[in-house]
Protein backbone atom coordinates (compact mmCIF):
# COMPACT_ATOMS: atom_id res chain seq x y z
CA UNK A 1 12.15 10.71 -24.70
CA UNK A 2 13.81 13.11 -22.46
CA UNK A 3 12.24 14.95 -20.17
CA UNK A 4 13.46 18.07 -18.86
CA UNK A 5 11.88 18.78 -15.88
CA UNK A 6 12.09 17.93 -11.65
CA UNK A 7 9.20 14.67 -11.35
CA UNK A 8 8.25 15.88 -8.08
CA UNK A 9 8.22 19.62 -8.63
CA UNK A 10 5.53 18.72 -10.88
CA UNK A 11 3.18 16.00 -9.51
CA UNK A 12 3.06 18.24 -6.50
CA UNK A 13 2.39 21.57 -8.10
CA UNK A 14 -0.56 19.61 -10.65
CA UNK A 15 -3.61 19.98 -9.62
CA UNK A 16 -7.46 19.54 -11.48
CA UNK A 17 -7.83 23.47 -12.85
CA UNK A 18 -11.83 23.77 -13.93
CA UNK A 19 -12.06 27.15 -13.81
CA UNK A 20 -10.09 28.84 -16.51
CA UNK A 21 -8.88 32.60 -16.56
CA UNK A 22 -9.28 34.31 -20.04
CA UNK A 23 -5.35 34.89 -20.25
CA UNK A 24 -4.19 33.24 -23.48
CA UNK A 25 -1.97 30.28 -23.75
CA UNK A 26 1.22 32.05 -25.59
CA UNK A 27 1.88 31.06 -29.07
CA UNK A 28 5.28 29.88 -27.97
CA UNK A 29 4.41 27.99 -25.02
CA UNK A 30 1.49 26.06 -27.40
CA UNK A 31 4.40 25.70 -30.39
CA UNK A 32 6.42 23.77 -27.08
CA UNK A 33 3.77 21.60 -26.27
CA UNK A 34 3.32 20.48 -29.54
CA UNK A 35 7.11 19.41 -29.57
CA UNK A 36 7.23 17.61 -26.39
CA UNK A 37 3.89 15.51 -27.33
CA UNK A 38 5.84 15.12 -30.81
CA UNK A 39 8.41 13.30 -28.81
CA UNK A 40 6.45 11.59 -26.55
CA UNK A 41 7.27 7.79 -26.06
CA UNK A 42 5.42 4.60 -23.97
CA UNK A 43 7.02 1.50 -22.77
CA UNK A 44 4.04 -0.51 -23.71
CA UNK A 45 4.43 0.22 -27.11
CA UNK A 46 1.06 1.44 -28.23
CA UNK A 47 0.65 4.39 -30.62
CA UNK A 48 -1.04 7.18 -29.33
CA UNK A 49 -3.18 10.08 -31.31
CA UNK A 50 -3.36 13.32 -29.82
CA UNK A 51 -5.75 16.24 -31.07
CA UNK A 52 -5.80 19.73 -30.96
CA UNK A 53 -8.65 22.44 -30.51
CA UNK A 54 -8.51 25.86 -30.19
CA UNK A 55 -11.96 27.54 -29.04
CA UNK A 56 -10.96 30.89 -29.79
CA UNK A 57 -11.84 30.11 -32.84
CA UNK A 58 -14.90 28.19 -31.95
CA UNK A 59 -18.50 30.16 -31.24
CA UNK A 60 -19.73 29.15 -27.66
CA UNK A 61 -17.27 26.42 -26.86
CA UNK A 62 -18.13 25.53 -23.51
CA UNK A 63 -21.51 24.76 -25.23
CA UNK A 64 -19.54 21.66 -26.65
CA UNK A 65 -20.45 19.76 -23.52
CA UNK A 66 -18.63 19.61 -20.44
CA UNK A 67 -21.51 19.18 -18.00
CA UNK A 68 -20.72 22.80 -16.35
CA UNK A 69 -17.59 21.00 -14.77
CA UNK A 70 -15.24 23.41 -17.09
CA UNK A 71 -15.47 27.49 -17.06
CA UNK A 72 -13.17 29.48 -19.22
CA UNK A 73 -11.28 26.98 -21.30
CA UNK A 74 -9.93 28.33 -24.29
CA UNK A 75 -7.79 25.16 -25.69
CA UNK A 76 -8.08 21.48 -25.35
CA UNK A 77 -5.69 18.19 -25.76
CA UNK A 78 -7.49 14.65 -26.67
CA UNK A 79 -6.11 11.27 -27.49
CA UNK A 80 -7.66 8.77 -29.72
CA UNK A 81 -6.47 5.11 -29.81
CA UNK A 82 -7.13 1.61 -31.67
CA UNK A 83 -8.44 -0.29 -28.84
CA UNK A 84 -5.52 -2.74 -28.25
CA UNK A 85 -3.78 -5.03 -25.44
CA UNK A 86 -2.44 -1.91 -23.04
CA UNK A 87 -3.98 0.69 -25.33
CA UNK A 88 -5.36 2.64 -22.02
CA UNK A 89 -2.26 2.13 -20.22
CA UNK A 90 -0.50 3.48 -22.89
CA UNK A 91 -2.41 6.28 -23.09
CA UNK A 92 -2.53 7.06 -19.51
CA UNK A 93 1.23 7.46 -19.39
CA UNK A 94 2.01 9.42 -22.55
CA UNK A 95 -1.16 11.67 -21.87
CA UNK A 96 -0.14 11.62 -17.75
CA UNK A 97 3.56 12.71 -19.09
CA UNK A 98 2.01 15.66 -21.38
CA UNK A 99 0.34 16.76 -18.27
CA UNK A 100 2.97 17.20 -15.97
CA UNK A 101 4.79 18.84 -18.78
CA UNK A 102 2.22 21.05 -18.51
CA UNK A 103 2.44 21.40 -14.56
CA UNK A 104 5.82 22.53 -15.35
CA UNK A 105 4.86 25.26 -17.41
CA UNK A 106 2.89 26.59 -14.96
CA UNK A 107 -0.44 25.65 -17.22
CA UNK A 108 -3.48 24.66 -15.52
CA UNK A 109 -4.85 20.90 -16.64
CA UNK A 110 -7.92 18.79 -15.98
CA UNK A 111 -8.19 14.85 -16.84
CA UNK A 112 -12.01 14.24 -18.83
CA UNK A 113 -13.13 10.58 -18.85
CA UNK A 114 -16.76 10.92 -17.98
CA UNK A 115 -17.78 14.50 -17.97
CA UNK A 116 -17.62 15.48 -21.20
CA UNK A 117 -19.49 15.09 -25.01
CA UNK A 118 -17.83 12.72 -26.78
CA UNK A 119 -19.63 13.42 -29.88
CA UNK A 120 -19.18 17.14 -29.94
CA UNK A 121 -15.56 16.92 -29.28
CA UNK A 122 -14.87 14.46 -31.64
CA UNK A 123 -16.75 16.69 -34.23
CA UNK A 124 -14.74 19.44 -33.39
CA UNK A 125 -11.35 17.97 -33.15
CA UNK A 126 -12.06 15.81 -36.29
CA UNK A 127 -11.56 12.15 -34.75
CA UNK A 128 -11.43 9.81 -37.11
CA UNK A 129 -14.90 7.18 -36.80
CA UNK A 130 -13.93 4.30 -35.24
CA UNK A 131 -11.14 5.57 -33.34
CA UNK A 132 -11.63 5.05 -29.56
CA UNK A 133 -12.13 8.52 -27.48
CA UNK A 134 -10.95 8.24 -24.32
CA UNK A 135 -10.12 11.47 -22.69
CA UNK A 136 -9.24 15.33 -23.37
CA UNK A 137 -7.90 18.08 -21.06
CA UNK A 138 -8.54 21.70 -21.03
CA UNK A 139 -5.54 23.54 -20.99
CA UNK A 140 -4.93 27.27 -20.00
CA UNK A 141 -3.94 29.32 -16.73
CA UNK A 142 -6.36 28.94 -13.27
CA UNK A 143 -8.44 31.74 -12.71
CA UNK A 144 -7.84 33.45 -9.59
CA UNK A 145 -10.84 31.73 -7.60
CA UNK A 146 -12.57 28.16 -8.15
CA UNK A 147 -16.06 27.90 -8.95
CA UNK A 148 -18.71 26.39 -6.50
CA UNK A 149 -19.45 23.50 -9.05
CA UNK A 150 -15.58 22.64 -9.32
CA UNK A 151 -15.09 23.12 -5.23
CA UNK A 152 -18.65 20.66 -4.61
CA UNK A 153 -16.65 18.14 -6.85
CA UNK A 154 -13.97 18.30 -5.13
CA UNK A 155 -14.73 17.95 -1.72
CA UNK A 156 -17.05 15.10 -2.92
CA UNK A 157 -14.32 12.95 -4.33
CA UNK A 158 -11.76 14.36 -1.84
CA UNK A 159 -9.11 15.36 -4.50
CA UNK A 160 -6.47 16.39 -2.30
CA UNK A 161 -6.34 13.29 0.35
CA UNK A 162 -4.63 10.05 -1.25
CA UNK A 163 -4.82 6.39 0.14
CA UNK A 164 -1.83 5.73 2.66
CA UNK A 165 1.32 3.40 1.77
CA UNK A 166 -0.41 0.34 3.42
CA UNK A 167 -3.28 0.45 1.47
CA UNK A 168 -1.34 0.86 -1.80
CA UNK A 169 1.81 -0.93 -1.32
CA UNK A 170 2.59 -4.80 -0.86
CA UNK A 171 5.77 -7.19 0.20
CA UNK A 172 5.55 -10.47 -1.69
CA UNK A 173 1.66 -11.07 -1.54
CA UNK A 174 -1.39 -8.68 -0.69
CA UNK A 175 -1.18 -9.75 3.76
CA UNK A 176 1.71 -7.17 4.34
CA UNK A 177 1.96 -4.63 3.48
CA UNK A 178 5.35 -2.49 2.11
CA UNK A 179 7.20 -0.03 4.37
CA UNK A 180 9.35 3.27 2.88
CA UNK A 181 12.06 1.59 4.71
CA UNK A 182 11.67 -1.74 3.03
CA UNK A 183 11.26 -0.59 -0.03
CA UNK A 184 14.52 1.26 -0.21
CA UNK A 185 15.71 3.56 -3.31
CA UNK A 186 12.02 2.59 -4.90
CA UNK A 187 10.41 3.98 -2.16
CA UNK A 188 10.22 8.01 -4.24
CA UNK A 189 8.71 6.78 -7.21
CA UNK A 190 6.06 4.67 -5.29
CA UNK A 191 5.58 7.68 -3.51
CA UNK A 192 5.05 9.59 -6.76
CA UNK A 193 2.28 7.12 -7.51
CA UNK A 194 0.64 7.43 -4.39
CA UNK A 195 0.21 11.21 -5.00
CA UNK A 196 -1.25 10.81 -8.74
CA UNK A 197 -4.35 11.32 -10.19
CA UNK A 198 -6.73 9.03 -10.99
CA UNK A 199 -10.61 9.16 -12.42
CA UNK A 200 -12.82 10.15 -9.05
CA UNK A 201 -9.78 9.76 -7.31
CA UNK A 202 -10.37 6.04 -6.90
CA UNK A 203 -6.58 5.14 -6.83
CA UNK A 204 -7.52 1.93 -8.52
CA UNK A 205 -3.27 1.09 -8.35
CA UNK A 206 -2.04 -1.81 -6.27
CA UNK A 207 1.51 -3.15 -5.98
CA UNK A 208 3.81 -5.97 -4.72
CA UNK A 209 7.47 -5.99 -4.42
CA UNK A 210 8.86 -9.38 -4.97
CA UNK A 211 12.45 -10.52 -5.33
CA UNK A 212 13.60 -6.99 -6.03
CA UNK A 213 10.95 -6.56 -9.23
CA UNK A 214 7.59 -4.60 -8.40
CA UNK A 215 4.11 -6.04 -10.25
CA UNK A 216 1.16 -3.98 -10.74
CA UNK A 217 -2.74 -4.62 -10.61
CA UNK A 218 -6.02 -2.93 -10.56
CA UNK A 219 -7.98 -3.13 -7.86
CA UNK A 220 -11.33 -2.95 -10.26
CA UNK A 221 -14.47 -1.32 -8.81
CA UNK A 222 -17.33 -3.27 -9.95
CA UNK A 223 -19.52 -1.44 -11.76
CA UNK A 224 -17.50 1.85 -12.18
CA UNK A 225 -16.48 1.25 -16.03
CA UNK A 226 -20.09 -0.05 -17.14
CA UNK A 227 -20.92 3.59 -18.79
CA UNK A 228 -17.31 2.80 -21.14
CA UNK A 229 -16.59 0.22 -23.90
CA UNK A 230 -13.80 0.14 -22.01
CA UNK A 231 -12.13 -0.26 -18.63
CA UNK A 232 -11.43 3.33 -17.56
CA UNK A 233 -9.08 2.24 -14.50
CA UNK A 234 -6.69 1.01 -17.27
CA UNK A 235 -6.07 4.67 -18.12
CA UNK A 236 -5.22 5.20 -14.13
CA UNK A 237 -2.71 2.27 -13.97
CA UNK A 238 -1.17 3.75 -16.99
CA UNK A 239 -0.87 7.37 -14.94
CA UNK A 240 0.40 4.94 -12.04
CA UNK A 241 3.14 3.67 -14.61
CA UNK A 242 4.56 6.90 -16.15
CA UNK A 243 4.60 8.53 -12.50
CA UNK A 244 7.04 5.55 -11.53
CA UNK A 245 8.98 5.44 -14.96
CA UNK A 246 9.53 9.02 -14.75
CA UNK A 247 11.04 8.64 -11.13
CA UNK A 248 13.29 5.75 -12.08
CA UNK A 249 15.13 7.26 -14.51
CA UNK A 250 15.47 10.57 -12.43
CA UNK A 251 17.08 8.04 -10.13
CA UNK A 252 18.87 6.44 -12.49
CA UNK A 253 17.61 3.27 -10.98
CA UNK A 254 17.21 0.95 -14.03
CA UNK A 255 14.56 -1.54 -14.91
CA UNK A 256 11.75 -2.33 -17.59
CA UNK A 257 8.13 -2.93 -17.96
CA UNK A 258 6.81 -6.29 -18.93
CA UNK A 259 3.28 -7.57 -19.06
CA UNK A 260 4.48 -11.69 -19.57
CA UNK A 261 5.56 -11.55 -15.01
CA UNK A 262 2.50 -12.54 -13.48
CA UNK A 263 3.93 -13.87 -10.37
CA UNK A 264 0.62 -15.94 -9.64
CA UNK A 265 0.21 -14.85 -6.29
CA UNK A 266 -3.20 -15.41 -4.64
CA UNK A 267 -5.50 -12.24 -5.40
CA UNK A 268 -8.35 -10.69 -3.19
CA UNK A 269 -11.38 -9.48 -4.49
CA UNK A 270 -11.76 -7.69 -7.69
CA UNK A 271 -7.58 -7.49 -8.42
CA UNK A 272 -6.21 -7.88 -11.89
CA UNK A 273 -2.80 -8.46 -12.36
CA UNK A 274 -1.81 -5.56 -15.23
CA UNK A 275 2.12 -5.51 -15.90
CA UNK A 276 4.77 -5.64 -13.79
CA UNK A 277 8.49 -3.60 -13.65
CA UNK A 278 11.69 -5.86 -13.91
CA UNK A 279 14.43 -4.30 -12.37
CA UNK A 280 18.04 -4.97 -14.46
């Protein structure tokens, strides 16, 4: 998988777009996407489905259910997946990746976990039964002014502050925490975590650097995934680990995922130890 764009240039110019203007995607730029998600590629090695819908075609498509949190969308993206050991972190990155693509393009983009119908997108994008639904995306350019619905949300989940580095980031075990300085040429693509998405901006990520080789874990809310089959925080660590893997090899710093590296260390609260990146 190549990708073709600056990391940074896009994490910082993506932002949640709920409020759609009625300018059309252009055939070309849709006939692109569709190649780059051809191509796309995780390091977990899960396969991922992705779906298409086009509601220009569709009678009263915002009638398919999105709760009032989306105005104006004319296309969506979804992913299906077998539920599998690091199905939703697969998914996370490859769908995380397709977004930032997006970012690039200068095409608005908006993660759905929650706040959308399940059943009448799956209808409509003709999801195969049994298939696991995670998450779709609206796709199309930001209208000119955000909606008071879309501005409530996101002042209520504070979507443009992020946790600091000591909250985030960990040297050897989870009592100190990691300094920029200590962390050295890693220190961008933790940084490019930090500033990621995540579902109600939770930032469930947590990480320790050990002997030169950085582990991951969720830092579960209790509760938070009850609504799901599933545990929707898996998705975030997998936008946590395409954020990093795309900054890596921008650095050309090498190294590999590998979920077999628990380093046992002692773990507060609700942490679960997730997969960890083994530098070469």
């Amino acid at each position: 998988m190549n990708i073709s764009f600056n990391v940074e240039d896009a994490v910082r110019k993506r932002y949640s777009v709920r409020n759609y203007s009625h300018k059309d995607v252009e055939t070309e730029k849709r006939d692109k996407i569709e190649a780059f998600i051809r191509a796309l590629e995780n390091p977990f090695g899960n396969r991922i489905n992705f779906h298409y819908l086009d509601g220009s075609g569709i009678k009263d498509v915002e009638k398919l259910g999105t709760y009032g949190v989306i105005k104006g969308a004319k296309h969506y993206i979804g992913t299906t997946i077998k539920l599998a050991d690091m199905a939703l972190e697969a998914l996370g990155y490859e769908f995380e990746v397709m977004i930032l693509y997006l970012a690039h393009l200068g095409i608005g983009t908006c993660w759905l976990g929650g706040t959308f119908d399940r059943k009448g997108f799956a209808e409509a994008m003709k999801v195969d039964e049994g298939d696991l639904f995670p998450v779709i995306s609206p796709y199309g350019y930001a209208a000119d002014k955000k909606h008071i619905k879309e501005m409530a949300m996101r002042k209520v989940i504070k979507a443009d502050q992020r946790k600091p580095w000591k909250e985030l980031f960990f040297k050897d075990g989870f009592s100190t925490p990691l300094t920029e300085d200590e962390a050295g040429d890693l220190a961008f693509p933790l940084e490019m975590i930090r500033l990621g998405p995540s579902a109600s901006n939770k930032q469930p990520w947590r990480i320790v650097l050990m002997d030169g080789n950085l582990h991951f874990y969720e830092d579960r809310e209790p509760g938070y995934s009850d609504r799901f089959p599933y545990d929707i925080q898996r998705v975030d660590m997998g936008i946590a680990a395409a954020h990093f893997d795309l900054s890596v090899k921008e650095k050309e710093i090498k190294g590999y995922f590998d979920k077999d590296s628990n380093p046992g260390i002692t773990l507060p609260g609700n942490m679960e130890y997730v997969f960890s990146w083994i530098r070469d």
